[in-house]
Protein backbone atom coordinates (compact mmCIF):
# COMPACT_ATOMS: atom_id res chain seq x y z
CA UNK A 1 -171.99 -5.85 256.90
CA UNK A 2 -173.59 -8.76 258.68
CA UNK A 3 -173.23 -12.14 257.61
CA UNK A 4 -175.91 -15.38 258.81
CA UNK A 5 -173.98 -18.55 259.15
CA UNK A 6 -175.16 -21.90 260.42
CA UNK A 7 -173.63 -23.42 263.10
CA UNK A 8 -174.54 -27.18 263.50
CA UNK A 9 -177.28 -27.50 265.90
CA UNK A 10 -174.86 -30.19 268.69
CA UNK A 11 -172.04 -27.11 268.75
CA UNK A 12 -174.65 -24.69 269.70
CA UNK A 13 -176.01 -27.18 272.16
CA UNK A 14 -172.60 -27.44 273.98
CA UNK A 15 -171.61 -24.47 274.04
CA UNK A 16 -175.25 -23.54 275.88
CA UNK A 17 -174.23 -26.12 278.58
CA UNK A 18 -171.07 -23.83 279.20
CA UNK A 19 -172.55 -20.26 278.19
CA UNK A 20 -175.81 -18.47 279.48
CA UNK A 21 -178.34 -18.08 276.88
CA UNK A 22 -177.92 -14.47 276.17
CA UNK A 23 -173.82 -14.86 276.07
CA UNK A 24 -174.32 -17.18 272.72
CA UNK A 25 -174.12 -15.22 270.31
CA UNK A 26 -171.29 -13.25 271.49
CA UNK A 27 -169.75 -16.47 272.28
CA UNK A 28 -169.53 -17.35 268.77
CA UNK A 29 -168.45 -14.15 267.80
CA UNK A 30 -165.79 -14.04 270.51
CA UNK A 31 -164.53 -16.68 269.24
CA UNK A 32 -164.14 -16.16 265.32
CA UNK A 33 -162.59 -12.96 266.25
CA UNK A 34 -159.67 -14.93 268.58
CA UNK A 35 -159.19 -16.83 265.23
CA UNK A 36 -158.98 -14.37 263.25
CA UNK A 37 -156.30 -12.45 265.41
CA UNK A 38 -154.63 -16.30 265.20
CA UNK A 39 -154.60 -16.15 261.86
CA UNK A 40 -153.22 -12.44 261.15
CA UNK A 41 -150.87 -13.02 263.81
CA UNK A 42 -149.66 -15.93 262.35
CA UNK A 43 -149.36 -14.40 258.66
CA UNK A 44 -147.41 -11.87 260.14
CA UNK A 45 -144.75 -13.93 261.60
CA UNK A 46 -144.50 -15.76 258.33
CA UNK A 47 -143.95 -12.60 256.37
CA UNK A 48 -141.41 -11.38 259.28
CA UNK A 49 -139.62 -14.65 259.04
CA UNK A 50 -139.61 -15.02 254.98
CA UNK A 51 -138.34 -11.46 254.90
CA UNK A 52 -135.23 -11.70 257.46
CA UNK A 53 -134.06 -15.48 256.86
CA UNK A 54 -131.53 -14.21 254.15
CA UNK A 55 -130.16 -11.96 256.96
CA UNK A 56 -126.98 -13.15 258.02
CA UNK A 57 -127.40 -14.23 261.48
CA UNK A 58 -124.93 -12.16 263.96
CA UNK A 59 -123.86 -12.68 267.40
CA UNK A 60 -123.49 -10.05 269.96
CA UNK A 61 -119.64 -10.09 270.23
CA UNK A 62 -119.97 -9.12 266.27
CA UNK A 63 -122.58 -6.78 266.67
CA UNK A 64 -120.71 -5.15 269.26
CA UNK A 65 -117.33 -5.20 266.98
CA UNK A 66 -118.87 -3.91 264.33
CA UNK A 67 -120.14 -0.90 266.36
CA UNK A 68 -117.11 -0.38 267.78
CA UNK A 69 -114.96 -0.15 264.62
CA UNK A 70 -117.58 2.52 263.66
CA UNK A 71 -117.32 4.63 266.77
CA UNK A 72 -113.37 3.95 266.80
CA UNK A 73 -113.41 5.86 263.14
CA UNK A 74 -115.53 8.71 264.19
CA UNK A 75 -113.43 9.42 267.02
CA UNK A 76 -110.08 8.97 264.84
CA UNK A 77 -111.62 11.48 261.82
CA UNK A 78 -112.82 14.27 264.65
CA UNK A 79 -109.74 13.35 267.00
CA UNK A 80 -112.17 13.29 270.04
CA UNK A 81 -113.34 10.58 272.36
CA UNK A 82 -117.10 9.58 272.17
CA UNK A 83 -116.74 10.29 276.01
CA UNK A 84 -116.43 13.94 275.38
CA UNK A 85 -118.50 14.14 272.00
CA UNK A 86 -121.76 13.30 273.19
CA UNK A 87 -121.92 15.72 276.28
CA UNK A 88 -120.43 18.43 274.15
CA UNK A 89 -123.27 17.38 270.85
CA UNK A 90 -126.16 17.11 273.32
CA UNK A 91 -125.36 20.64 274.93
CA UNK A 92 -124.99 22.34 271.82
CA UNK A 93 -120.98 23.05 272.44
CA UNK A 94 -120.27 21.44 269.30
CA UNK A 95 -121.85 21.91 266.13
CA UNK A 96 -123.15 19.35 263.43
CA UNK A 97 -119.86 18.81 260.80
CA UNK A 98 -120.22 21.49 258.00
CA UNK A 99 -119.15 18.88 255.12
CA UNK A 100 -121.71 16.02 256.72
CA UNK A 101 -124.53 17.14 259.22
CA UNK A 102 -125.93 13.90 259.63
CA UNK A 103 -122.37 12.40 260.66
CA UNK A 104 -122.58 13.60 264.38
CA UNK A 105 -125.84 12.15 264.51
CA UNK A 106 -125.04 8.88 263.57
CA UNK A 107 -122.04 9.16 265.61
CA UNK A 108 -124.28 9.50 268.76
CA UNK A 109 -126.43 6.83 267.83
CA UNK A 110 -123.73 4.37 267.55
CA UNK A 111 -122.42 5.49 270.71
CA UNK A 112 -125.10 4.85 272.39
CA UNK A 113 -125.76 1.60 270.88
CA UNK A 114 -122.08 0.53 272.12
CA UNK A 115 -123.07 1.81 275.64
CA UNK A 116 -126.53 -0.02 275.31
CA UNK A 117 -124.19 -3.29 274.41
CA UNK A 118 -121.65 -2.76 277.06
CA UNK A 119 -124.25 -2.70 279.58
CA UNK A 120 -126.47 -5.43 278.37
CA UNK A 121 -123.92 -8.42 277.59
CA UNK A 122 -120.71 -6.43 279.82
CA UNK A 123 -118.62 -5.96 276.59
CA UNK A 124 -115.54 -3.82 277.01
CA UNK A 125 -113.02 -2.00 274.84
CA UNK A 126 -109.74 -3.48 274.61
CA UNK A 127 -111.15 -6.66 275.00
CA UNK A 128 -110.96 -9.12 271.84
CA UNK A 129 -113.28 -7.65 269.42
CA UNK A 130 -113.10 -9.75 266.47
């Protein structure tokens, strides 16, 4: 659907001292469409912001605790270190846990999430977690 809008004669005027003739138009419509991304851009950081500033803010040392103490509990319920799980899980030597198939699965993801952490900010276990 097309839409005729006037645009005061001096803005047109200025913008031909800057823009050939035939670029104009597009010009214009350039340049409503850079505002419009503005605007839905900017919408959609103020819905991402009202939705997460009840989130409790966490640090990385807590982040990476909390992981830890996850991991820690799988390995103390299945008596194996993540070390050994996730090559054994990945090459199928291990199967998912009859009673909770998803636990394994989680299991790996936190892993990985620990190793992700240990790598990115050099956190180590057996250092002070809390």
């Amino acid at each position: 659907m097309s839409v005729t809008i006037t645009v005061p004669d001096e803005l047109v005027e200025k913008v031909k001292t800057v823009v050939p003739q035939p670029d104009v138009e597009k010009f214009f419509v350039d340049a409503a469409q850079k505002q419009l991304r503005e605007i839905m851009m900017a919408r959609m950081q103020e819905e991402y912001r009202r939705a997460h500033e009840h989130l409790p803010r966490k640090t990385p040392r807590e982040v990476y605790a909390r992981l830890l103490k996850e991991v820690i509990a799988f390995e103390s319920k299945y008596k194996m270190s993540s070390d050994k799980f996730l090559p054994d899980f990945e090459s199928g030597a291990i199967d998912e846990d009859p009673n909770d198939w998803m636990a394994f699965y989680r299991w790996r993801g936190l892993a990985y999430s620990l190793i992700s952490m240990e790598k990115r900010y050099g956190f180590r276990r057996g250092e002070h977690n809390e």
